[in-house]
N, C-alpha and C. Protein backbone atom coordinates (compact mmCIF):
# COMPACT_ATOMS: atom_id res chain seq x y z
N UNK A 1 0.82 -1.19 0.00
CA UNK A 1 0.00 0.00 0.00
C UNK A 1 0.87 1.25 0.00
N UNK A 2 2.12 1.12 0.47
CA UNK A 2 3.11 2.44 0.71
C UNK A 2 3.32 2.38 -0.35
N UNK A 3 3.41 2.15 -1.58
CA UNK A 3 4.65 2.08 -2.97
C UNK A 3 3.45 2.73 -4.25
N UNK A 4 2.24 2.17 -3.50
CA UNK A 4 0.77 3.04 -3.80
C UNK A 4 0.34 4.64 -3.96
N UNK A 5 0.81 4.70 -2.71
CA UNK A 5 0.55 5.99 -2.00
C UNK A 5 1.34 6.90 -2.56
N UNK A 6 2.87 6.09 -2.72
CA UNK A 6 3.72 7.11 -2.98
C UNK A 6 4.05 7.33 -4.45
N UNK A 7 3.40 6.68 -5.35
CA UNK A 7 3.27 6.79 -6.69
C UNK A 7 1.92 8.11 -6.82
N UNK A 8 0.84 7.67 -6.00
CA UNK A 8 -0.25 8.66 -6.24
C UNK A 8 0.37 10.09 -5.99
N UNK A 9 1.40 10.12 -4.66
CA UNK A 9 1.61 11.43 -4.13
C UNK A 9 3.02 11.63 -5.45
N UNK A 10 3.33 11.11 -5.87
CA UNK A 10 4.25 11.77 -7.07
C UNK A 10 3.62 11.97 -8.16
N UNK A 11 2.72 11.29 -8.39
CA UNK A 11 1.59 11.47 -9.68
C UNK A 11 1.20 13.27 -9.51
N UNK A 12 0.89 13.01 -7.99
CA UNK A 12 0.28 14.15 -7.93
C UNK A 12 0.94 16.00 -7.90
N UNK A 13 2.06 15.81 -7.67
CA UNK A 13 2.89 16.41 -7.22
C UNK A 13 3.46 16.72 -8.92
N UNK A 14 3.37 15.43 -9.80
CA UNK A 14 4.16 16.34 -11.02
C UNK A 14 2.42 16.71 -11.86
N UNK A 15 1.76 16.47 -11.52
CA UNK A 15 0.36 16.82 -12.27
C UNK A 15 -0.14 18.77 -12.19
N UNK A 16 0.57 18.71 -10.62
CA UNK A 16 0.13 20.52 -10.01
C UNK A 16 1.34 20.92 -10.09
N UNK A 17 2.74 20.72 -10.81
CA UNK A 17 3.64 21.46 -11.52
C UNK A 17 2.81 22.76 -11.54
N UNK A 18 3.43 23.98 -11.91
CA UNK A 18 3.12 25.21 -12.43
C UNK A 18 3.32 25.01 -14.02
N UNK A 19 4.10 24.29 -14.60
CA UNK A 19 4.26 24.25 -16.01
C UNK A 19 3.62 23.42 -16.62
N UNK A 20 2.73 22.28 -15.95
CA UNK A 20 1.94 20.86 -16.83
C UNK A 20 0.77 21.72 -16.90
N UNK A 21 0.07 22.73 -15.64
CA UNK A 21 -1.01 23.25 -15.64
C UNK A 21 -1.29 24.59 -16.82
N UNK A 22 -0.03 25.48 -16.85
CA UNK A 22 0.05 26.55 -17.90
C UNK A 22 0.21 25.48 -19.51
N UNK A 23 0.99 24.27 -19.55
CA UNK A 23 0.75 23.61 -20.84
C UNK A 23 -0.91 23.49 -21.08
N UNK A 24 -1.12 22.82 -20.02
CA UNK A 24 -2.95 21.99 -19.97
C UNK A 24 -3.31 23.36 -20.49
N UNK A 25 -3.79 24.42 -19.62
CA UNK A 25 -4.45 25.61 -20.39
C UNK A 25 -4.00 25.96 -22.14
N UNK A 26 -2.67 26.42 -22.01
CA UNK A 26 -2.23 26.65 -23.34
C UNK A 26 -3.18 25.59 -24.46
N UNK A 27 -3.04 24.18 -24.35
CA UNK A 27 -3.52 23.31 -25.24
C UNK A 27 -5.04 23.50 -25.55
N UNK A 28 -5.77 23.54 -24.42
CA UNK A 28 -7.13 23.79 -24.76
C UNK A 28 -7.11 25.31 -25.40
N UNK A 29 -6.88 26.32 -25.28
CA UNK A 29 -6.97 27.74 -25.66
C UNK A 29 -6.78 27.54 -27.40
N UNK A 30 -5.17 26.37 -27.72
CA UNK A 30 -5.14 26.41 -28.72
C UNK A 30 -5.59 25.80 -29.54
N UNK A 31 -6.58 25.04 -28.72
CA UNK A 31 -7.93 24.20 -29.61
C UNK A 31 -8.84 24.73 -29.61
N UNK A 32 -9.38 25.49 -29.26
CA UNK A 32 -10.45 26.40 -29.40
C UNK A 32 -10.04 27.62 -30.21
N UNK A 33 -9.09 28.11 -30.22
CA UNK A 33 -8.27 29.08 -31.53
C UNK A 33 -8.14 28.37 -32.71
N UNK A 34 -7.95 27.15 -32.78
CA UNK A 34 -7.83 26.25 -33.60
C UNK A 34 -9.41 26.39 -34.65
N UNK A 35 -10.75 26.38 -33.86
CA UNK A 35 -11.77 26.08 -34.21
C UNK A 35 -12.44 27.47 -34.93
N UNK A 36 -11.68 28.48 -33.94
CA UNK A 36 -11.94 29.65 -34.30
C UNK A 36 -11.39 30.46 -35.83
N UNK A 37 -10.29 29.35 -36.38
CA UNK A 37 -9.33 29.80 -37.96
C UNK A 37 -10.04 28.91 -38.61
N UNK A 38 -10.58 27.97 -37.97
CA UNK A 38 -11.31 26.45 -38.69
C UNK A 38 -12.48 27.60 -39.60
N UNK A 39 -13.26 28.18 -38.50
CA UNK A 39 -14.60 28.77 -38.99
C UNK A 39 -13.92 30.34 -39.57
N UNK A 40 -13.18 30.93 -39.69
CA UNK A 40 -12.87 31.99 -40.38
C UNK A 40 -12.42 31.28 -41.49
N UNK A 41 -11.97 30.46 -41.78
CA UNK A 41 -11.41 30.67 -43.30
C UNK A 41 -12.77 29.49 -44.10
N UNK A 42 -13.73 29.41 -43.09
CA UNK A 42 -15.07 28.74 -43.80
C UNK A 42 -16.13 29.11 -44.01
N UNK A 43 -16.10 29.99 -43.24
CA UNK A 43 -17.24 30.90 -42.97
C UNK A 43 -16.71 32.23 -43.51
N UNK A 44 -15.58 32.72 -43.71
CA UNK A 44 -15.34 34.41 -43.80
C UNK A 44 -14.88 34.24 -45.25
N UNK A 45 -13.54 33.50 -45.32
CA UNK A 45 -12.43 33.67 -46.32
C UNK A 45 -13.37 33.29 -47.40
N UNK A 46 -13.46 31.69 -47.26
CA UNK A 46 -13.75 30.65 -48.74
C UNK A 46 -14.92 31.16 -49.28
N UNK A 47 -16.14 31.93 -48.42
CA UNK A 47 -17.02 32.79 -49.42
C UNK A 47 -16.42 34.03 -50.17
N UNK A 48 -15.84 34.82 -49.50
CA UNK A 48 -15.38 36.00 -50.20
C UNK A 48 -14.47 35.72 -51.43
N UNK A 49 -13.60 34.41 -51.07
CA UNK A 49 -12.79 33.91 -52.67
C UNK A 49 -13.79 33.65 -53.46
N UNK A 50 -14.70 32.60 -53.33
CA UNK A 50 -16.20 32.49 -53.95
C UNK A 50 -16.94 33.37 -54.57
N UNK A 51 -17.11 34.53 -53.77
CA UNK A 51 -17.86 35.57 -54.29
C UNK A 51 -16.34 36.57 -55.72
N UNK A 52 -15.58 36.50 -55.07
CA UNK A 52 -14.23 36.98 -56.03
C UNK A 52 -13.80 36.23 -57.74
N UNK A 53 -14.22 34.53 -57.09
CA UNK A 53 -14.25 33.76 -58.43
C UNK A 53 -15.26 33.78 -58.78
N UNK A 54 -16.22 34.22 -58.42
CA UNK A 54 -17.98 34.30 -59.40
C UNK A 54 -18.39 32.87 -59.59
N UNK A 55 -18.21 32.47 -58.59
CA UNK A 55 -19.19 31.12 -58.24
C UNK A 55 -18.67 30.54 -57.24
N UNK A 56 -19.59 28.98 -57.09
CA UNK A 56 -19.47 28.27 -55.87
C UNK A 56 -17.60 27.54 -55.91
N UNK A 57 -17.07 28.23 -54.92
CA UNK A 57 -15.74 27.56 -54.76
C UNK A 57 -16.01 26.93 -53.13
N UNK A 58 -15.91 25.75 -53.50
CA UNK A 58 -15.74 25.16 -51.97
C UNK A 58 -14.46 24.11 -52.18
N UNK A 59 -13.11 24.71 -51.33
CA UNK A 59 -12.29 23.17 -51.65
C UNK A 59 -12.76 22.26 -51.19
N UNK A 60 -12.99 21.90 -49.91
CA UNK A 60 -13.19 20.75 -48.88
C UNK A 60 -13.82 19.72 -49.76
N UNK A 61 -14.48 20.22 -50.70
CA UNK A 61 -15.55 19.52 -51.67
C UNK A 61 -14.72 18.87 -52.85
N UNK A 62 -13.33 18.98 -53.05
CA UNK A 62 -12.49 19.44 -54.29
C UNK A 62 -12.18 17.46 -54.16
N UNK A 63 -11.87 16.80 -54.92
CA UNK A 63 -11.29 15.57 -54.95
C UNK A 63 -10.98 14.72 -56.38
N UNK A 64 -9.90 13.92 -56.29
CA UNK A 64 -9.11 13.23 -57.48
C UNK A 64 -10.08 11.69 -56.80
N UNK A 65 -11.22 11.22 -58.12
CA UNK A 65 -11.36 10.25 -57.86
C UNK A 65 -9.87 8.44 -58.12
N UNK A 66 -9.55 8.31 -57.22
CA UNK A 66 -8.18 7.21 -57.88
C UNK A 66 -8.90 5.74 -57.79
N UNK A 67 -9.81 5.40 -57.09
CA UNK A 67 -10.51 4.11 -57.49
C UNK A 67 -11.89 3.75 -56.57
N UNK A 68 -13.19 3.82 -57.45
CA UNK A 68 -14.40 3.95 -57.10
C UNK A 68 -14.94 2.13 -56.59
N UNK A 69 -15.35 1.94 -55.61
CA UNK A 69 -15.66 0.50 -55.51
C UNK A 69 -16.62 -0.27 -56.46
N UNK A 70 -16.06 -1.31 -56.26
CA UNK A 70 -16.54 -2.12 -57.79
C UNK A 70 -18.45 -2.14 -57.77
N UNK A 71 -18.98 -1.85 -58.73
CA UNK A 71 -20.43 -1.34 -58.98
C UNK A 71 -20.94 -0.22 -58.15
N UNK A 72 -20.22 0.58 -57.89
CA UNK A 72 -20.88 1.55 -56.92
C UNK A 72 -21.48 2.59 -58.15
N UNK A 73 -22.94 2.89 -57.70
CA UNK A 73 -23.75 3.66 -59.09
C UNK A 73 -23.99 4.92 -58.08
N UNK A 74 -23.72 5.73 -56.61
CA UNK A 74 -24.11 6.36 -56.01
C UNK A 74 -23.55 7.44 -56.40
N UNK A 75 -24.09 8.72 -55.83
CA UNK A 75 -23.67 10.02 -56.67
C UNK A 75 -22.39 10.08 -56.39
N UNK A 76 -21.63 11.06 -56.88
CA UNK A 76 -19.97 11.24 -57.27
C UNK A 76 -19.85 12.38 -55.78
N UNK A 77 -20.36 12.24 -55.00
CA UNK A 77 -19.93 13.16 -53.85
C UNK A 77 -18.60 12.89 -52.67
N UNK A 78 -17.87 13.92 -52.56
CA UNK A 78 -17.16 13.25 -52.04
C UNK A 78 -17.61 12.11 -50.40
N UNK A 79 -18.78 12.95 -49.93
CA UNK A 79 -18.86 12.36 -48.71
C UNK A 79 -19.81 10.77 -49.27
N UNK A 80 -20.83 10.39 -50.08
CA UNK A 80 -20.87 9.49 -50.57
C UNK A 80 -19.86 8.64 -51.12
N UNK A 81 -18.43 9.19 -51.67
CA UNK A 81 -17.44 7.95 -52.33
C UNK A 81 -16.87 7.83 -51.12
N UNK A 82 -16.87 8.60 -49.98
CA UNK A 82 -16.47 8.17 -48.60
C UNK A 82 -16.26 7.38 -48.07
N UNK A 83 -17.86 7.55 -48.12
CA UNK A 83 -19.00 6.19 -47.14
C UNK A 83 -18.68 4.55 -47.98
N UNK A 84 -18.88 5.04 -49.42
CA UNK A 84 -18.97 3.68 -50.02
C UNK A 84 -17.64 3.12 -49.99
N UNK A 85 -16.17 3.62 -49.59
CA UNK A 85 -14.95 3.27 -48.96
C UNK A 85 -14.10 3.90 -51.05
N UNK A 86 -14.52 4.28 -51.47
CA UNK A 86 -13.33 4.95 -52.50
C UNK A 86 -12.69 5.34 -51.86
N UNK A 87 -11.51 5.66 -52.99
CA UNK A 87 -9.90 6.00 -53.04
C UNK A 87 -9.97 7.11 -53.13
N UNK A 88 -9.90 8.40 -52.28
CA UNK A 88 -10.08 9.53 -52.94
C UNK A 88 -8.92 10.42 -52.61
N UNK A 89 -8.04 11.04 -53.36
CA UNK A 89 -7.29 12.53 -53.62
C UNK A 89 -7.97 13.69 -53.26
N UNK A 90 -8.19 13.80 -52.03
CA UNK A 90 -8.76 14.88 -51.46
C UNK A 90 -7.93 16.11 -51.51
N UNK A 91 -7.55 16.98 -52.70
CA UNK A 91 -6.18 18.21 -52.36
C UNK A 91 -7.57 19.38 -51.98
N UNK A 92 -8.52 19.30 -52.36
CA UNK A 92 -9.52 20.72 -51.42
C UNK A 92 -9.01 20.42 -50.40
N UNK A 93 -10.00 19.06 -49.62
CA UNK A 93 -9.68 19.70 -47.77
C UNK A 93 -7.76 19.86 -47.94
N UNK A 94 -6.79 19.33 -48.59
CA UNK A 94 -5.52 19.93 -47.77
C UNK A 94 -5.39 20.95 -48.29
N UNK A 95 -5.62 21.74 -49.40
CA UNK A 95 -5.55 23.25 -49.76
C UNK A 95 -6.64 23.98 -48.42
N UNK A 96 -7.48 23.76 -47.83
CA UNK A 96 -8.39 24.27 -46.82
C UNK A 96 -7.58 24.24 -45.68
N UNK A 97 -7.46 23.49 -45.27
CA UNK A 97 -6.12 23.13 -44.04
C UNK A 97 -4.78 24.30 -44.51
N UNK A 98 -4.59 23.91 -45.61
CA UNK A 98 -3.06 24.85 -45.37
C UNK A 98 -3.49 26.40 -45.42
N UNK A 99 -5.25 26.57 -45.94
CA UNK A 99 -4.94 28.25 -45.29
C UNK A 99 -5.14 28.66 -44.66
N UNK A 100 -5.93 27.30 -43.35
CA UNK A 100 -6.02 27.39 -42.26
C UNK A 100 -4.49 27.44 -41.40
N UNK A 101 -3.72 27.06 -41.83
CA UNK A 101 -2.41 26.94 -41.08
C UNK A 101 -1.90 28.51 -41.51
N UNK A 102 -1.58 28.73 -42.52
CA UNK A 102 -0.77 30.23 -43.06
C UNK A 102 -1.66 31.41 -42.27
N UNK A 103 -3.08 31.08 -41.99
CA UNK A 103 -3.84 31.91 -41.07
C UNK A 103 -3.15 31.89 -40.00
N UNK A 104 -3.39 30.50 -39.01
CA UNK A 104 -3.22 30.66 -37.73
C UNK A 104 -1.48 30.95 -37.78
N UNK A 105 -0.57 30.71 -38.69
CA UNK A 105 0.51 31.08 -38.59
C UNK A 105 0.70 32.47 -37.97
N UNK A 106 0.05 33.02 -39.39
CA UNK A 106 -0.14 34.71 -39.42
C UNK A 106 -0.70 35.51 -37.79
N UNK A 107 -1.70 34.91 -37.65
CA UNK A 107 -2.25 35.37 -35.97
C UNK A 107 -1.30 35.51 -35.29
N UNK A 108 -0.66 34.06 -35.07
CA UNK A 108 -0.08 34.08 -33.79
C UNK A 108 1.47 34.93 -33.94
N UNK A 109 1.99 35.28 -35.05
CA UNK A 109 2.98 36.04 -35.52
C UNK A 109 2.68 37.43 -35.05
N UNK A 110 1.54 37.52 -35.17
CA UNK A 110 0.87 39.30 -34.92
C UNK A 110 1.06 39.46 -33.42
N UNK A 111 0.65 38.08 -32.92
CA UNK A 111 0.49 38.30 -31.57
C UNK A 111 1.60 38.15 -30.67
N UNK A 112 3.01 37.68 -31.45
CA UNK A 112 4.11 37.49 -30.56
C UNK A 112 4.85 38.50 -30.71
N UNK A 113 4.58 39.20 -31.47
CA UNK A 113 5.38 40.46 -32.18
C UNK A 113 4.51 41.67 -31.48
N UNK A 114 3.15 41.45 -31.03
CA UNK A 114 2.37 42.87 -30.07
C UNK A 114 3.33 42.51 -29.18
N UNK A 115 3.24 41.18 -28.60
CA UNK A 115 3.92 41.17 -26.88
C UNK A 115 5.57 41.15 -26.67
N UNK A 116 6.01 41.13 -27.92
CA UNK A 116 7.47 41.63 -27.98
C UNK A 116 7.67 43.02 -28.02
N UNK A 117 6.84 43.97 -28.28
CA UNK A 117 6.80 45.23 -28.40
C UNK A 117 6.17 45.83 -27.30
N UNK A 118 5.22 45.31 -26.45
CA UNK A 118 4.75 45.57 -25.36
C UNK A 118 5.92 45.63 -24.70
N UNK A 119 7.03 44.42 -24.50
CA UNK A 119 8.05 43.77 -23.70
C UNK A 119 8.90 45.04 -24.02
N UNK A 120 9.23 45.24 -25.18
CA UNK A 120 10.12 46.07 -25.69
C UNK A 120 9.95 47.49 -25.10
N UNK A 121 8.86 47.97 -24.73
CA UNK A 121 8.05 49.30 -24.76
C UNK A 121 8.41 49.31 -23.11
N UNK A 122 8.08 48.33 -22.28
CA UNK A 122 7.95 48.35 -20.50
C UNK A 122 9.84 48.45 -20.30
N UNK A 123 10.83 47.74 -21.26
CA UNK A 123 12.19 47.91 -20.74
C UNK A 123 12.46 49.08 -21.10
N UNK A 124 12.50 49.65 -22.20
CA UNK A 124 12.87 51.04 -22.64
C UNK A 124 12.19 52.23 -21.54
N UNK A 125 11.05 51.36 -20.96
CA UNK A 125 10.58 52.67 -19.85
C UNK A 125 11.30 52.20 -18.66
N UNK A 126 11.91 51.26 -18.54
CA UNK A 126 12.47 50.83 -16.89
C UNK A 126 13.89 51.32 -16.79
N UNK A 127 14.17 51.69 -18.17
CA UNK A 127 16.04 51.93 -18.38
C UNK A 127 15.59 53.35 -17.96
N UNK A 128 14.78 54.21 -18.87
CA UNK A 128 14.60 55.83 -18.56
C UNK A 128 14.62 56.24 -16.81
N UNK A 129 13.57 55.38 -16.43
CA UNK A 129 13.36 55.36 -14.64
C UNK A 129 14.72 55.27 -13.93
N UNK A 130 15.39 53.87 -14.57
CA UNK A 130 16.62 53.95 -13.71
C UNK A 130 17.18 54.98 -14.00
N UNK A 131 17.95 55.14 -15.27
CA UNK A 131 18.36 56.81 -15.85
C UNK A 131 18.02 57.92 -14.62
N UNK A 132 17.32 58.08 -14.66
CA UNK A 132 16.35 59.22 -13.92
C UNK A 132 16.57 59.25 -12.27
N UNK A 133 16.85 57.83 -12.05
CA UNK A 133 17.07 57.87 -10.58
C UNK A 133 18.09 58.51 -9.79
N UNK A 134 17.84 58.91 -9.03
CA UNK A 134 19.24 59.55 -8.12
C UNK A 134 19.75 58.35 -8.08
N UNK A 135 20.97 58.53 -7.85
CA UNK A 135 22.47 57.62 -7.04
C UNK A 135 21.76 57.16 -5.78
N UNK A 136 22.36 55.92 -4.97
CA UNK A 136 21.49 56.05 -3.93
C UNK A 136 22.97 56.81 -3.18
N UNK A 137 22.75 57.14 -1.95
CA UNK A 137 23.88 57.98 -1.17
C UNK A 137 24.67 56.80 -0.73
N UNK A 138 26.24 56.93 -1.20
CA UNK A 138 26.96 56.06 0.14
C UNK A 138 26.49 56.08 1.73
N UNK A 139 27.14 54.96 1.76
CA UNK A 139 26.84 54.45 3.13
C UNK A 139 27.54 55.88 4.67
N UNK A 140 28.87 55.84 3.78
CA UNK A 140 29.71 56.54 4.63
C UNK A 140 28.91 58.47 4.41
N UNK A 141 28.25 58.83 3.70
CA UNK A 141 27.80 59.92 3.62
C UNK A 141 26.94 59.92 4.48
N UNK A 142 25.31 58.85 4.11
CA UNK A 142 23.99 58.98 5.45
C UNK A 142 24.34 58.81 6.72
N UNK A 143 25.60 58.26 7.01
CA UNK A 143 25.97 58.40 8.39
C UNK A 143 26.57 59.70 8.96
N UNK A 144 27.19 60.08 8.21
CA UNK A 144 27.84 61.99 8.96
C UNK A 144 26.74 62.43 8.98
N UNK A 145 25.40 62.17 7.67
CA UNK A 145 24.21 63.44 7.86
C UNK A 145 23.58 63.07 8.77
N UNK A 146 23.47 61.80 10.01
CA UNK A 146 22.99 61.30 11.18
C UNK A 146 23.77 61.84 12.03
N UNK A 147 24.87 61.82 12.15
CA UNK A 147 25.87 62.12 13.31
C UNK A 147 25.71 64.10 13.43
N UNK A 148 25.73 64.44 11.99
CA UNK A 148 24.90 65.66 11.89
C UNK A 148 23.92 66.44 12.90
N UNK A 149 23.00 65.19 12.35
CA UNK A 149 21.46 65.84 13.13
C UNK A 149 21.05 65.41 14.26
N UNK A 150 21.96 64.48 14.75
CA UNK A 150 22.31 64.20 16.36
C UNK A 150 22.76 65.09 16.47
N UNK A 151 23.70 66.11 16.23
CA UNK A 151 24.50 67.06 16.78
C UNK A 151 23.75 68.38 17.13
N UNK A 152 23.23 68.27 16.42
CA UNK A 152 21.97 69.86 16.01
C UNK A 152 21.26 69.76 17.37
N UNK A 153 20.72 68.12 17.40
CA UNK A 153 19.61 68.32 18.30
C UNK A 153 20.44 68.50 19.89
């Protein structure tokens, strides 16, 4: 039961790390950002290219039939040659995916480059402050101006 215990209490101990818990968050945030480039470049982008090419452009829909199962008479869709187990060259969905990636590339570029400039912006003000600061006084000086104002009094 001790060899138990003490696996749970190390389990536990590397689980409430400060860094497994900031990963755990990070991962979900970037799955839900994930969902969020998913639906911009499906919802925002691929109509406006659509509306730009003057008709229906959908890649996801886009596919190289390479071998249809033997008597299959069902419509030529991709999610029907799916189901019925065809061979299919899907380059829509990976052209959809990669401008989902050059997106979320792009975001998160914007966003490491605000907080490098934020970063950049708070040191350039911490150098001016120090700049700005008096000297602090030697040691051997605040003591005569004590021995000083003992004297006065």
């Amino acid at each position: 039961m001790s060899k138990a215990r003490g696996f749970l209490q190390e389990f536990q101990e590397f689980a409430v790390k400060g860094n497994m818990i900031d990963l755990a968050v990070g991962v979900i945030i970037g799955a839900a950002f994930g969902k969020i480039i998913d639906s911009l470049v499906k919802d925002i982008i691929m109509p406006i290219i659509s509306f730009i090419l003057g008709g229906e452009v959908d890649f996801t829909s886009k596919f190289l039939l390479l071998r249809a199962p033997e008597g299959y008479t069902g419509p030529q869709t991709y999610e029907a040659l799916t189901e019925a187990g065809a061979v299919l060259l899907s380059w829509g969905n990976f052209i959809t995916i990669l401008i989902n990636f050059i997106l979320l590339a792009f975001v998160v570029f914007c966003l490491v480059k605000a907080v490098n400039s934020a970063r950049e912006r708070v040191s350039r003000q911490e150098q001016v402050e120090e700049a700005t600061a008096p000297a602090p006084t030697p040691e051997d000086v605040a003591l005569l101006r004590e021995i000083r104002d003992l004297l006065k009094k």
